[in-house]
Protein backbone atom coordinates (compact mmCIF):
# COMPACT_ATOMS: atom_id res chain seq x y z
CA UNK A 1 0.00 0.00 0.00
CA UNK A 2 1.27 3.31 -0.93
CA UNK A 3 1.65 6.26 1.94
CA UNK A 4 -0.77 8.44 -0.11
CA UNK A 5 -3.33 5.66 0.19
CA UNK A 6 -2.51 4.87 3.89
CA UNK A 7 -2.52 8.01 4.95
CA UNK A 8 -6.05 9.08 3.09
CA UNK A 9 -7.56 5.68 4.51
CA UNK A 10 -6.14 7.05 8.35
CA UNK A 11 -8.59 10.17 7.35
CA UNK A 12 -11.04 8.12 6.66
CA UNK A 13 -11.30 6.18 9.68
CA UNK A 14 -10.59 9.05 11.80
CA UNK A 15 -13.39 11.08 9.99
CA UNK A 16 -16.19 8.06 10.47
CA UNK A 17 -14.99 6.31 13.83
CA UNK A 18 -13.16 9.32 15.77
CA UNK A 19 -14.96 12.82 15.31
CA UNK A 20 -18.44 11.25 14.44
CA UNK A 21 -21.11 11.63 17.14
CA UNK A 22 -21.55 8.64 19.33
CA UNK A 23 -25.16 6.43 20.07
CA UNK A 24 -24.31 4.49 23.33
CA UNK A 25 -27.48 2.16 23.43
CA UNK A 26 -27.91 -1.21 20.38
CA UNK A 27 -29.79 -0.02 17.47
CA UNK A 28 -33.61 -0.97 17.47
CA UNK A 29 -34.34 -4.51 15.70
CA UNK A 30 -36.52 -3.74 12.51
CA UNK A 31 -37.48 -5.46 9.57
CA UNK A 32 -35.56 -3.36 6.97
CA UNK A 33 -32.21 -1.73 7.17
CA UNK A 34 -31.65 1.06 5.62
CA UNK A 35 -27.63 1.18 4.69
CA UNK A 36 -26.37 4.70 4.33
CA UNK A 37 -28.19 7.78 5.19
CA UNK A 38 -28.41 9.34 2.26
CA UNK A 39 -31.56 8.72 0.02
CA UNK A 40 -33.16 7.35 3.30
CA UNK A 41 -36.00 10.11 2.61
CA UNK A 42 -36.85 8.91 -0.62
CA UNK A 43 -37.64 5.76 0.79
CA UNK A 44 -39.57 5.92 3.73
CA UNK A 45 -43.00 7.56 1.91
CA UNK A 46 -42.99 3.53 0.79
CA UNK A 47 -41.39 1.49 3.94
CA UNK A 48 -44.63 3.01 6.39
CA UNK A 49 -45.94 -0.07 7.54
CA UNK A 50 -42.48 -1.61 8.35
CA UNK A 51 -40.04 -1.46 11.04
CA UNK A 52 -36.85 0.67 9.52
CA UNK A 53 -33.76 1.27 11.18
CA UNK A 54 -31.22 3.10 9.24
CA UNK A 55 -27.81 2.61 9.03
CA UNK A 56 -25.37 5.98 8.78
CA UNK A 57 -21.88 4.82 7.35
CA UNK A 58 -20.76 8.45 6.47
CA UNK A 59 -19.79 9.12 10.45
CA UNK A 60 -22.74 11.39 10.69
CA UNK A 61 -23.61 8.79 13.73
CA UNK A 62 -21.34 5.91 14.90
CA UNK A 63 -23.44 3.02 17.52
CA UNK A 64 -20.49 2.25 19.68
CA UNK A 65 -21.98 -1.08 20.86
CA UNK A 66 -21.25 -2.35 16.81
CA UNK A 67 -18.45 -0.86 16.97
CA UNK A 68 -16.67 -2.07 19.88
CA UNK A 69 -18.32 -5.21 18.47
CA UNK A 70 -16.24 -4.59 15.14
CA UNK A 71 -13.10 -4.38 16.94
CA UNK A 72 -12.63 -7.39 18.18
CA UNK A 73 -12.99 -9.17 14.32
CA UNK A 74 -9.06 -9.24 13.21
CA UNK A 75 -10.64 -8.56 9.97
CA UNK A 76 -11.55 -4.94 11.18
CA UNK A 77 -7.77 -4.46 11.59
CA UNK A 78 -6.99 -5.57 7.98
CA UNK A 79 -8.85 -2.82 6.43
CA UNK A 80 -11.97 -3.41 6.27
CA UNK A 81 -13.00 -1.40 9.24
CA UNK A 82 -16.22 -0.26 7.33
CA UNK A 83 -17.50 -3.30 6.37
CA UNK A 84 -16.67 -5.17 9.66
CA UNK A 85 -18.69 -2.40 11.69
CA UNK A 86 -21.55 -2.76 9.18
CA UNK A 87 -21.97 -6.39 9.53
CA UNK A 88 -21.92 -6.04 13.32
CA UNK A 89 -24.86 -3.43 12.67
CA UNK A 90 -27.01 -5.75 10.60
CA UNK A 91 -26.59 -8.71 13.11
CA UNK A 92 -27.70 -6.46 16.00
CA UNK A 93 -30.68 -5.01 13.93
CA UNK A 94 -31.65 -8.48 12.67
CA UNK A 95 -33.66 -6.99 9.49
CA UNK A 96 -35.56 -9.78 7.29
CA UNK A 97 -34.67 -7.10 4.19
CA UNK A 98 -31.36 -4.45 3.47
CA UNK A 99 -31.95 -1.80 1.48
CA UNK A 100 -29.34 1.37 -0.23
CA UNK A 101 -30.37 4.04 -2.35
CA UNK A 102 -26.75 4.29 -2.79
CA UNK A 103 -26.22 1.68 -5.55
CA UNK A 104 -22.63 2.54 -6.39
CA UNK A 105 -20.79 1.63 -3.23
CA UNK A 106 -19.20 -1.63 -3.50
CA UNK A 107 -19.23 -2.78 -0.22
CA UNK A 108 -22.97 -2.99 -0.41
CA UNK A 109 -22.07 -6.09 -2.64
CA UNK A 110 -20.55 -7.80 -0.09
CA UNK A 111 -23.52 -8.34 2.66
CA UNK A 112 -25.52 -10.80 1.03
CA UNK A 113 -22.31 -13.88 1.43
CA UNK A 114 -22.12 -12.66 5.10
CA UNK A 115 -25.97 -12.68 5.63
CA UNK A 116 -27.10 -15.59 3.19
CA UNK A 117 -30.75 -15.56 4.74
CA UNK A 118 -31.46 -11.43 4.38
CA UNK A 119 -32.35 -9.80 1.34
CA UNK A 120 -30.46 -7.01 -0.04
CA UNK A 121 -32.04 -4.50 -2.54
CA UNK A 122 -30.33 -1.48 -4.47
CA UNK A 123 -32.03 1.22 -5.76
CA UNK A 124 -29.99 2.86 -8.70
CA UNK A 125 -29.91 6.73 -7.76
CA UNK A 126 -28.34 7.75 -10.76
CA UNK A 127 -27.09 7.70 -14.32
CA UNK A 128 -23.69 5.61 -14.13
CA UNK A 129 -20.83 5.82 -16.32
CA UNK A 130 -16.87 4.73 -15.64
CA UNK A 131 -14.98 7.63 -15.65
CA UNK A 132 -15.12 8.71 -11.81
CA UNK A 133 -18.17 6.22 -11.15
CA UNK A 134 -18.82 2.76 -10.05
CA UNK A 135 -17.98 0.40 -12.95
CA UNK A 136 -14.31 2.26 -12.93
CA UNK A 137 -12.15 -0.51 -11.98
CA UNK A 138 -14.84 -2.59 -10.38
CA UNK A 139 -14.31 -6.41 -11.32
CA UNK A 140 -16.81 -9.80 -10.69
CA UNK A 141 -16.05 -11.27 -7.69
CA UNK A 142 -17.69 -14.43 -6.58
CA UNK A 143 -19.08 -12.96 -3.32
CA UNK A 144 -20.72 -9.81 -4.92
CA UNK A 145 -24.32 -10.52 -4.79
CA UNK A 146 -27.36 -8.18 -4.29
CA UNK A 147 -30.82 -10.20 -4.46
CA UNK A 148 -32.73 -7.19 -6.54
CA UNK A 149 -31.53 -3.98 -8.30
CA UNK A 150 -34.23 -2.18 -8.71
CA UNK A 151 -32.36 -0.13 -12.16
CA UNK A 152 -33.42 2.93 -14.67
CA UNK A 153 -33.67 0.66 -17.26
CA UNK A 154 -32.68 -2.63 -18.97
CA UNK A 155 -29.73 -1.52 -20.43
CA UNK A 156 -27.88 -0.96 -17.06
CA UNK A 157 -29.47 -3.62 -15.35
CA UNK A 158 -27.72 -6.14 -17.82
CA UNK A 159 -24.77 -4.37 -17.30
CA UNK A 160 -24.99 -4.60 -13.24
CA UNK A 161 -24.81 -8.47 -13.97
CA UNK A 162 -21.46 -8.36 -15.81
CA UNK A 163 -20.69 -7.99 -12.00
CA UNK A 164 -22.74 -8.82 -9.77
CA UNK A 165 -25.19 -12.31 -9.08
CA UNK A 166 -29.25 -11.38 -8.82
CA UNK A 167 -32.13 -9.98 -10.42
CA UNK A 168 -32.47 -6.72 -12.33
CA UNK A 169 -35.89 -5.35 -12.22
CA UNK A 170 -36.24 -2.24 -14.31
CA UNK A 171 -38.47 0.46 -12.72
CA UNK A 172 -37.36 3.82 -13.52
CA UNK A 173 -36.30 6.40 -10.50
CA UNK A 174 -37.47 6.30 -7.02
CA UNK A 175 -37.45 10.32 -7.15
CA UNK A 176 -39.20 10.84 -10.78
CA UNK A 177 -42.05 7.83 -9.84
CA UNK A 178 -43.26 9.36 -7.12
CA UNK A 179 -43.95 13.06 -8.78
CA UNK A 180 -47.52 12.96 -10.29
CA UNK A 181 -47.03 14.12 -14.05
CA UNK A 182 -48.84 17.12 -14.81
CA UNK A 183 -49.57 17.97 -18.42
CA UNK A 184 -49.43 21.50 -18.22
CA UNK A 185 -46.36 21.91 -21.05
CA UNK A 186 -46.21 26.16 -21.51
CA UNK A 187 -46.39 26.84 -25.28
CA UNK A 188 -43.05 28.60 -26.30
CA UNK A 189 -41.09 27.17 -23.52
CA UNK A 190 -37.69 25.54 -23.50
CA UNK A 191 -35.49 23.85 -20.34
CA UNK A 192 -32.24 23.60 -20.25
CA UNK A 193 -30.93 21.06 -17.33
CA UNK A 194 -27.94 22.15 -15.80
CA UNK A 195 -25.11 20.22 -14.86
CA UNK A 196 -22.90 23.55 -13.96
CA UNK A 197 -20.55 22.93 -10.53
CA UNK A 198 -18.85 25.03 -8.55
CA UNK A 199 -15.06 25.53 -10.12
CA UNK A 200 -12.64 25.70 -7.17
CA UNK A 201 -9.77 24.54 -9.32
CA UNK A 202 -8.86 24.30 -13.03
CA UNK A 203 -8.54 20.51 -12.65
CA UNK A 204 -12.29 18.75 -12.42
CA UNK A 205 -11.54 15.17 -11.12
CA UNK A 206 -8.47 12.60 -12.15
CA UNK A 207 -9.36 9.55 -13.87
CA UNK A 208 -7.95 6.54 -12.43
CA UNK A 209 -4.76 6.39 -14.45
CA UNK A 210 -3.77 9.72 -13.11
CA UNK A 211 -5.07 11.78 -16.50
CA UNK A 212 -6.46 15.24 -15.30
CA UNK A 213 -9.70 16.35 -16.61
CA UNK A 214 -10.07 20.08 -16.42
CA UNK A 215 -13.33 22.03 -15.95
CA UNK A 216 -13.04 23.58 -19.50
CA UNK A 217 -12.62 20.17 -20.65
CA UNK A 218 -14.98 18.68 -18.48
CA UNK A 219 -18.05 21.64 -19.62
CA UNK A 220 -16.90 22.24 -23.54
CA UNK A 221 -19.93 20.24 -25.02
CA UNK A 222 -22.20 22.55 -22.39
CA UNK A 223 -21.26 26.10 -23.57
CA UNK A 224 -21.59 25.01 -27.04
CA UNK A 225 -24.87 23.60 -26.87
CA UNK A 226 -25.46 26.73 -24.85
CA UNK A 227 -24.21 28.82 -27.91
CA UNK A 228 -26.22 27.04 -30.34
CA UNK A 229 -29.53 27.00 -28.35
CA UNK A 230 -29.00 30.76 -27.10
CA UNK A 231 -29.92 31.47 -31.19
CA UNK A 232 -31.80 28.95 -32.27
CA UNK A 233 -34.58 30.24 -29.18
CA UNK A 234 -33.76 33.60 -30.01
CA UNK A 235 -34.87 32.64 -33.59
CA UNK A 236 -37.75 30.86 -33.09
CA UNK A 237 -38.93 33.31 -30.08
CA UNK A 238 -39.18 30.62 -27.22
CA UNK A 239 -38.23 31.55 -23.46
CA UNK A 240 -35.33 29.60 -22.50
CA UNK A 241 -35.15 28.44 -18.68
CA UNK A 242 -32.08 26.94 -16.53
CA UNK A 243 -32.60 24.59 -14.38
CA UNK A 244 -30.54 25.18 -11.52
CA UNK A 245 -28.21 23.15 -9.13
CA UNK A 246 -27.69 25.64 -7.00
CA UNK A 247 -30.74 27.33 -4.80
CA UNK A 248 -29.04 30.68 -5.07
CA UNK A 249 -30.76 33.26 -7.48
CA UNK A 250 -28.03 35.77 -7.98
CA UNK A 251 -24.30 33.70 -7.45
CA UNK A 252 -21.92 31.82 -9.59
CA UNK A 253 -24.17 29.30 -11.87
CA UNK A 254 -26.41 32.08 -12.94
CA UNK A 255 -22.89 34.39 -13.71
CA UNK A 256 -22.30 31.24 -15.69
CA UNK A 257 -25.21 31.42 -17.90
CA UNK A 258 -25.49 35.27 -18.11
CA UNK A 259 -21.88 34.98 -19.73
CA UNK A 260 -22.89 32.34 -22.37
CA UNK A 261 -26.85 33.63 -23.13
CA UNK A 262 -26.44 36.95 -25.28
CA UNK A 263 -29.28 36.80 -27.57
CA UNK A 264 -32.78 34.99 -26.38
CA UNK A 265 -34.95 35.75 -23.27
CA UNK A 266 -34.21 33.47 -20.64
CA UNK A 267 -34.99 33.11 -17.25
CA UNK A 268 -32.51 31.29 -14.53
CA UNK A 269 -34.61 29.12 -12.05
CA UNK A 270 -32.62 27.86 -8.83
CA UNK A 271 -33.09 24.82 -7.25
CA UNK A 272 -35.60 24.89 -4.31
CA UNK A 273 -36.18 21.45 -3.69
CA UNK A 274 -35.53 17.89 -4.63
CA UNK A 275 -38.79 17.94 -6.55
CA UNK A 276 -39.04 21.26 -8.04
CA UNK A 277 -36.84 20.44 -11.52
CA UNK A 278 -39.94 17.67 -12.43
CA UNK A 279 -42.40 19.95 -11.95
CA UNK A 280 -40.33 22.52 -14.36
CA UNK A 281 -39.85 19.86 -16.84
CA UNK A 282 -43.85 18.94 -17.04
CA UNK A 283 -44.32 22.42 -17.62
CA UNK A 284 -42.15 23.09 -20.37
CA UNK A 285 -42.43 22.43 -24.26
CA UNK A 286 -38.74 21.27 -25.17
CA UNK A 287 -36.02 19.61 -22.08
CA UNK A 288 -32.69 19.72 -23.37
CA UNK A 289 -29.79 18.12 -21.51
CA UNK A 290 -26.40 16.61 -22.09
CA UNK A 291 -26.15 13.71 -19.52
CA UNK A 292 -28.07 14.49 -16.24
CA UNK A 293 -29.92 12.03 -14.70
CA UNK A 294 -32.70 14.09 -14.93
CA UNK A 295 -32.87 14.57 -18.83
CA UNK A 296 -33.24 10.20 -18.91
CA UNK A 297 -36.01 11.45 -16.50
CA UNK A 298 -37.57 13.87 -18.65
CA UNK A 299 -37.89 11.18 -21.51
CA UNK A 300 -39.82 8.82 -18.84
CA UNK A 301 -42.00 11.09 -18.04
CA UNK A 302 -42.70 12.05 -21.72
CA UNK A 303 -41.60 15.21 -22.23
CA UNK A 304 -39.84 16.09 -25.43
CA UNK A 305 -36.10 15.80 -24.92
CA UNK A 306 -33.47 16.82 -26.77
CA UNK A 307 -30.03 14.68 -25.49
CA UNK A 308 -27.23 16.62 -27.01
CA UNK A 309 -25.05 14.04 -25.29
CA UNK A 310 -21.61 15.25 -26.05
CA UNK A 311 -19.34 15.11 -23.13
CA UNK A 312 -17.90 11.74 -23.96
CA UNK A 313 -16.16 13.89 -27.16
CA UNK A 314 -14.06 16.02 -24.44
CA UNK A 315 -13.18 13.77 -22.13
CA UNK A 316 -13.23 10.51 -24.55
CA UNK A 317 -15.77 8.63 -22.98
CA UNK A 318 -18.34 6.32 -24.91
CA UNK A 319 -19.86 5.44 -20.91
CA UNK A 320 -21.08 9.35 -21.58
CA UNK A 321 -22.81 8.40 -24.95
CA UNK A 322 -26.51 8.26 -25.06
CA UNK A 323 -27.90 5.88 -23.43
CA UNK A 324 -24.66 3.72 -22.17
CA UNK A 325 -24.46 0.93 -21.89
CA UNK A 326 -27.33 0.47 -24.11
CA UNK A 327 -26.04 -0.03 -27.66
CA UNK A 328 -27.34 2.73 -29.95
CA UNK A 329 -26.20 4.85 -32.73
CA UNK A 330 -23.97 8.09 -32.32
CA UNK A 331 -27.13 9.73 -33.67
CA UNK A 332 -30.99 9.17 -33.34
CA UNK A 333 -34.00 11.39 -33.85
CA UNK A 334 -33.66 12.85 -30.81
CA UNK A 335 -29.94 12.71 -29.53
CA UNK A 336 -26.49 12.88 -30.92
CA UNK A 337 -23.32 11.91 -29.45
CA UNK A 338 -21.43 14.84 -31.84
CA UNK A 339 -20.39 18.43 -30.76
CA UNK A 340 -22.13 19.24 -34.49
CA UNK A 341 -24.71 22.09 -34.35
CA UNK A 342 -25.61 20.23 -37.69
CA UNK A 343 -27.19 17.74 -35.56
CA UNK A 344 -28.45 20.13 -32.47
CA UNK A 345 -30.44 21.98 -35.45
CA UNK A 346 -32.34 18.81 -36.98
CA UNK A 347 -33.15 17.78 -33.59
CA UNK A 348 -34.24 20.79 -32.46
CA UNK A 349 -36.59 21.56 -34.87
CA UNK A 350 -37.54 17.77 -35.05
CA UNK A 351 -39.01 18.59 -31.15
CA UNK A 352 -40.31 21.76 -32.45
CA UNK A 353 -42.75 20.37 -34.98
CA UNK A 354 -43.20 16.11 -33.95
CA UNK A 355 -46.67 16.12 -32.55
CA UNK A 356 -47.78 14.40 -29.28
CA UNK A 357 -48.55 11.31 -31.29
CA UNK A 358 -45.52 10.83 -33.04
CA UNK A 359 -43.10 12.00 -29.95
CA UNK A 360 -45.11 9.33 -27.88
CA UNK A 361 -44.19 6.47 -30.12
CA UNK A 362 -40.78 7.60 -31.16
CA UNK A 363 -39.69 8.02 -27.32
CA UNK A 364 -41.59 4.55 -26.20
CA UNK A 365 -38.86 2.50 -28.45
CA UNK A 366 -36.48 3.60 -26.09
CA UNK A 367 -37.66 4.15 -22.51
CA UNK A 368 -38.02 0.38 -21.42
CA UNK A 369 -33.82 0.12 -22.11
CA UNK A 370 -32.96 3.60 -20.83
CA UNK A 371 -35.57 4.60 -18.23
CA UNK A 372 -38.86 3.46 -17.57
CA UNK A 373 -42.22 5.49 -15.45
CA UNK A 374 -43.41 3.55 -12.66
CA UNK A 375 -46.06 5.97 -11.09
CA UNK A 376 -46.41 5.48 -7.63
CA UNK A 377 -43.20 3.05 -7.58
CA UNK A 378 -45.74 0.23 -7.48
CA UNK A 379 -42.90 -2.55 -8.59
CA UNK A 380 -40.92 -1.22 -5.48
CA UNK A 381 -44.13 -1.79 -2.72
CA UNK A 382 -44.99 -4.95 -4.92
CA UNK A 383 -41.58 -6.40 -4.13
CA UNK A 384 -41.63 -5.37 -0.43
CA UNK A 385 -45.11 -7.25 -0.29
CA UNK A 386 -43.57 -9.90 -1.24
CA UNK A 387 -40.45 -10.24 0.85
CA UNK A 388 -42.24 -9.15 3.72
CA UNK A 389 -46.33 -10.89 3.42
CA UNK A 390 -46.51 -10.98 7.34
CA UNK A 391 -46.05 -7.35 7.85
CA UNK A 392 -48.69 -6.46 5.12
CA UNK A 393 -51.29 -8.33 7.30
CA UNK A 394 -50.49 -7.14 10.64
CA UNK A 395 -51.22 -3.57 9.33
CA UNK A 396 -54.44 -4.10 7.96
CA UNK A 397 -57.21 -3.20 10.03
C-alpha cells in the first residue's frame, strides 16, 4: 500500500470512527435496514408499515456497541474497518430485508455472502458511467451478490450483472415515480438542465490512471450547446429556462449562464427542492440536456427531450454516450453523441414540430432500455409485499 493511500484511509477512519457523534445504546431490531443515510427520505413515503432502522456509514452517527463489536474481528484491523462495523450493525438489527439508495458503493455487494438468509435490494440513484463512477475498476467477484436492483432501465441492469449475481428489475427512479405528471407543457417554452458545478480549481476530477480532466474540458460540449440554443430560441422566439443546481438566485451558476446567453430571453430558475426540476420539466415544451440524470427522467415522463449528449467527445468517454451501456447509434432522432450544431439543429426543430402522437411512439422505443415510469413506484411496494407478506397483514385493520 502506498503512503498516499494509507494516509487518506487514516482520514477516513478518523473522519467516520473518531470525530463522528456517538449512540451508546444497540440499534432498534426492525425489519428493513436502511444502509447509508443518504436517500433514506426517498424511501420511507414507501417502507410506512415496516419497522426501519437506518444505518449511517458516512460518520454522521457511529453506535459504539457495533463498533466495539467490530473491533474485536481481526478482519476490522486488515482494512476493512467499514465493512466489519456494518456487519456487526445488521446482526444487531436483525432486518428480514437491506436496502441502499446508494447503488454505487461496492461494499454494499458484499452483505448478502455474510448474511445468506437477508435480502439485499439497491435502488440505482443515478445515471452511471466509468470515468469517476462505479464500474471504474470494479471487477466480478464471486461474493458480490445483491438479491434485486431495482435499475433505470434494462440496459444498465444487464450491465450490473457483468458484475454482480441477482435480479435486475427495471423500474425507472425512485425520485421521478413518485412526482404525479402534470400535463401542463407552456407553449413557447424551452429547459435547459444544468449540470454547472462550482469551479474551485482548473482541474475537475483525475481519472484513475492519473489523467487530469479540467473544468473547461470537463463543460466544452455545455457552452456550445449553450451557444447554439442561445440562437436557435432567439430565432424561433421561445423563453429559455435553466434549471438550476444551486438554490441561489443571484451567485456563480447564474454568472455562468449570463456569460454564455447573449441573444434569447431566458430566465434562470434555482433549485428549491428535490422535486421542483420535475415539476419545471412537465411544464415546459422542449427539455434539453447533455447527460443528467434528470434529462433520462424527462424522456420517462414524456416530455420532449433533446439529449445533445456530447461530453464523452471532451473527455473521450463512450460510458457518456446516449444511453450507455445500451447499444445505440452516435445519432438518433432525438440525440447525438457529436459536438455538431448540424445535428443540435435537426433535432431541435424535429421537437419543435413532432406532434404528441408521433413523440409518444418515437420516445416509447427507447424508454423500457434507458428509463422506464413507474407511477407510484408500485414494482418497489410490490416487491416489499412480497419479501415481507406478514407485515402487510399485521397492518391491515
Amino acid at each position: 500500500m502506498t503512503v498516499s493511500r494509507l494516509v487518506s484511509k487514516l482520514k477516513v477512519f478518523y473522519q467516520i470512527f473518531i470525530v463522528s457523534p456517538k449512540a451508546w445504546h444497540l440499534p432498534k431490531k426492525a425489519e428493513i435496514l436502511i444502509y447509508d443515510a443518504c436517500g433514506a427520505e426517498a424511501m420511507m413515503p414507501y417502507l410506512t408499515k415496516y419497522s426501519v432502522t437506518t444505518m449511517a456509514v458516512r460518520g454522521e452517527l457511529i453506535n459504539m456497541p457495533c463498533l466495539l463489536g467490530a473491533m474485536l474481528k481481526l478482519k476490522f484491523w486488515k482494512g476493512k474497518a467499514l465493512n466489519v462495523y456494518a456487519d456487526s450493525f445488521i446482526l444487531a438489527v436483525s432486518a428480514k430485508v437491506v436496502i441502499t439508495f446508494i447503488d454505487n458503493n461496492p461494499r454494499f455487494y458484499e452483505i448478502s455472502k455474510c448474511f445468506p438468509n437477508v435480502k439485499t435490494i439497491l435502488i440505482q440513484n443515478g445515471t452511471r458511467g466509468e470515468s469517476g463512477d462505479v464500474f471504474e475498476g470494479l471487477i466480478q467477484l464471486d461474493d458480490s451478490h445483491v438479491d434485486y436492483m431495482l435499475v433505470h432501465g434494462r440496459a444498465i441492469g444487464k450491465h450490473y450483472l457483468n458484475y454482480l449475481s441477482g435480479q435486475f428489475i427495471p423500474m425507472g427512479s425512485l425520485k421521478n415515480n413518485a412526482v404525479i405528471k402534470l400535463d401542463q407543457p407552456v407553449v413557447g417554452s424551452v429547459l435547459f438542465i444544468s449540470q454547472w458545478f462550482r469551479k474551485d480549481d482548473a482541474v475537475f476530477y483525475i481519472e484513475a490512471d492519473g489523467t487530469p480532466i479540467y473544468w473547461e474540458t470537463f463543460f466544452q460540449g455545455d457552452v456550445k450547446v449553450l451557444k447554439f440554443i442561445d440562437k436557435w430560441c432567439a430565432k424561433n422566439k421561445k423563453q429559455l429556462k435553466i434549471c438550476g443546481r444551486e438554490n441561489d438566485n443571484d451567485g456563480p451558476e447564474q454568472y455562468f449562464y449570463a456569460d454564455q446567453l447573449n441573444n434569447c430571453v431566458w430566465e434562470y430558475i434555482p433549485r428549491t427542492d428535490s422535486y421542483n426540476s420535475y415539476r419545471l420539466i412537465d411544464n415546459t415544451d422542449i427539455v434539453i440536456f447533455i447527460d443528467s440524470t434528470l434529462g433520462y427522467e424527462a424522456i420517462g415522463r414524456g416530455s420532449k427531450t433533446a439529449a445533445f449528449t456530447c461530453r464523452g467527445t471532451s473527455i473521450e468517454s463512450v460510458a457518456a454516450n446516449f444511453g450507455w451501456p445500451a447499444d445505440l447509434p452516435n445519432n438518433g432522432p432525438f440525440w447525438t453523441n457529436d459536438q455538431d450544431e448540424v445535428q443540435f439543429q435537426r433535432i431541435m426543430d424535429y421537437l419543435n414540430t413532432v406532434s404528441d402522437e408521433d413523440w409518444e411512439e418515437s420516445r416509447q422505443r427507447y424508454t423500457s432500455e434507458l428509463m422506464e415510469f413507474d407511477p407510484g413506484n408500485t414494482r418497489f411496494v410490490t416487491l416489499l409485499n412480497q419479501l415481507l407478506p406478514k407485515s402487510e397483514a399485521q397492518h391491515v385493520n
